[in-house]
Protein backbone atom coordinates (compact mmCIF):
# COMPACT_ATOMS: atom_id res chain seq x y z
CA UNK A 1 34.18 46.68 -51.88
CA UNK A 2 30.62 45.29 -51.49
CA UNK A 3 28.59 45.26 -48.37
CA UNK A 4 28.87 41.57 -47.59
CA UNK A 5 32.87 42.18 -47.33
CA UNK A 6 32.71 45.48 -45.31
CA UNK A 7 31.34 43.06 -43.10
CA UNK A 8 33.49 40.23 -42.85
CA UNK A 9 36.33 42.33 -42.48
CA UNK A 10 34.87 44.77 -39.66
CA UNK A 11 34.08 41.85 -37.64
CA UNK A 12 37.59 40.77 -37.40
CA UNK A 13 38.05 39.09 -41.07
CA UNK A 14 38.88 35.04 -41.36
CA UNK A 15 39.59 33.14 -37.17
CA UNK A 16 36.59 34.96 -35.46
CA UNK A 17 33.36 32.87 -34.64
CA UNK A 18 29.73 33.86 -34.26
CA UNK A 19 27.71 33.33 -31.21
CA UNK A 20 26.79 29.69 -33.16
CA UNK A 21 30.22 29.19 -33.06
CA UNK A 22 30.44 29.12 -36.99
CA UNK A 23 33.15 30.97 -38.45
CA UNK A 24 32.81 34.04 -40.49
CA UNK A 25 33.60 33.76 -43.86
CA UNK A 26 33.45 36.63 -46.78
CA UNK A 27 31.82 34.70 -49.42
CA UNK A 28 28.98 33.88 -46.35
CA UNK A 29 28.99 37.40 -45.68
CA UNK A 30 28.55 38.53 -49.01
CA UNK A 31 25.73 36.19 -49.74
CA UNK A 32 23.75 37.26 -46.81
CA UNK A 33 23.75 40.48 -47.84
CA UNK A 34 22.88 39.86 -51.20
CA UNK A 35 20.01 38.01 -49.69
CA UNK A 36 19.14 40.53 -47.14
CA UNK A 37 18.98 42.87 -49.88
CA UNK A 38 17.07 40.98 -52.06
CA UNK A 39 14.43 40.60 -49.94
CA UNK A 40 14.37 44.15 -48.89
CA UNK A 41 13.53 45.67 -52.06
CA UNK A 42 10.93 42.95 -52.79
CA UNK A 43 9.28 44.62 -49.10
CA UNK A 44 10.68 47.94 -50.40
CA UNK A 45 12.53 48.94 -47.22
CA UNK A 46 16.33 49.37 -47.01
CA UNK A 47 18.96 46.91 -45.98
CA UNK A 48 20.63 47.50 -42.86
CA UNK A 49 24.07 49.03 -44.21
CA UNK A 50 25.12 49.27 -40.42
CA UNK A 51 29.00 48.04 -40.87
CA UNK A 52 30.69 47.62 -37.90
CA UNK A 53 31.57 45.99 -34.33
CA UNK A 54 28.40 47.15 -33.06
CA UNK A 55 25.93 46.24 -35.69
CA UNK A 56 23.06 44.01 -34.72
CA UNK A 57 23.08 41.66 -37.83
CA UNK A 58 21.32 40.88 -40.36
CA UNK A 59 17.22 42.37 -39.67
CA UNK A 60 15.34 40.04 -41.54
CA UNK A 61 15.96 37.60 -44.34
CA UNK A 62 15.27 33.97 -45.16
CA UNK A 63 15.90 32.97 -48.47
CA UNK A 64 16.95 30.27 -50.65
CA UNK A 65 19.21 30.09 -53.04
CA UNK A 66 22.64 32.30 -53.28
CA UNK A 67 24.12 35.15 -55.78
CA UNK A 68 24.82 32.88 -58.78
CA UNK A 69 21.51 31.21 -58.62
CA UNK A 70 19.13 34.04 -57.60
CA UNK A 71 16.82 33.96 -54.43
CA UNK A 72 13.58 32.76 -53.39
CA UNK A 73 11.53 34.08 -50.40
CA UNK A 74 10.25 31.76 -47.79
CA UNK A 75 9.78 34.06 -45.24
CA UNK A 76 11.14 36.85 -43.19
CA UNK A 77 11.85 37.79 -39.25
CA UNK A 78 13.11 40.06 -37.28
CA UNK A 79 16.76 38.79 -35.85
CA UNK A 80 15.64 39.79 -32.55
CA UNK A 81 12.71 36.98 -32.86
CA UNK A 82 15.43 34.13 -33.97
CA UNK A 83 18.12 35.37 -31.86
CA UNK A 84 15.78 34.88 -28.53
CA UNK A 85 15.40 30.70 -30.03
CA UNK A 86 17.23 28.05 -28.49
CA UNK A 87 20.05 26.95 -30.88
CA UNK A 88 19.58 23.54 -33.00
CA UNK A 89 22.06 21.11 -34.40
CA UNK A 90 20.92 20.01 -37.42
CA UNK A 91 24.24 17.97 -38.10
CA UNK A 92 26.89 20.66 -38.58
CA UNK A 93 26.43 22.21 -35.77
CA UNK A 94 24.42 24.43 -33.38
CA UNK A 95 22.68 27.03 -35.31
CA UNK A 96 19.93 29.62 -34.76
CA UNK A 97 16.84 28.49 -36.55
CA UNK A 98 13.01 29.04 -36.88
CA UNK A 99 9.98 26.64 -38.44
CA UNK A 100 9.11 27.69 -41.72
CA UNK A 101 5.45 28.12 -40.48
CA UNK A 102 6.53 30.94 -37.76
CA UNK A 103 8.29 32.93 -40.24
CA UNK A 104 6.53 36.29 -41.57
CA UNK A 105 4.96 36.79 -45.37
């Protein structure tokens, strides 16, 4: 079992909703954490492995792209910075979200 489905199935597997109100998903999971820890070892610190109820998230990571197509940084923060951001609907719903230009290099 990979990271990104230790997740998703600690928080509560398919039905449960984030604070957003999106619904987890494994594959979503599984890419996050495949971008998470892509961008960790380009910084050359760990992932968060915390799996569990109680684990904070996700520490940094923006990135584009996804497992099958590799990733690109754009920038990174710490989910405490885009957590404390209002929520913004770009269309599919409210979602946390930070300007490119406030992001970390």
């Amino acid at each position: 079992m990979n990271e990104g489905t230790a997740r998703f199935r600690a928080h509560g597997g398919e039905g449960r909703l984030r604070v957003d109100g999106s619904a987890f998903s494994e594959h979503t999971d599984t890419e996050a954490f495949a971008a998470e820890e892509f961008v960790a070892r380009v910084y050359g610190v760990g992932p968060d492995r915390t799996v569990g109820h109680n684990d904070k998230g996700y520490d940094f990571v923006l990135t584009v792209g996804s497992i099958s197509t590799g990733f690109h940084i754009e920038g990174w923060a710490m989910a405490s910075d885009l957590l404390d951001r209002p929520l913004i609907d770009f269309g599919y719903g409210p979602k946390h979200a930070m300007p490119i230009k406030e992001l970390r290099t």
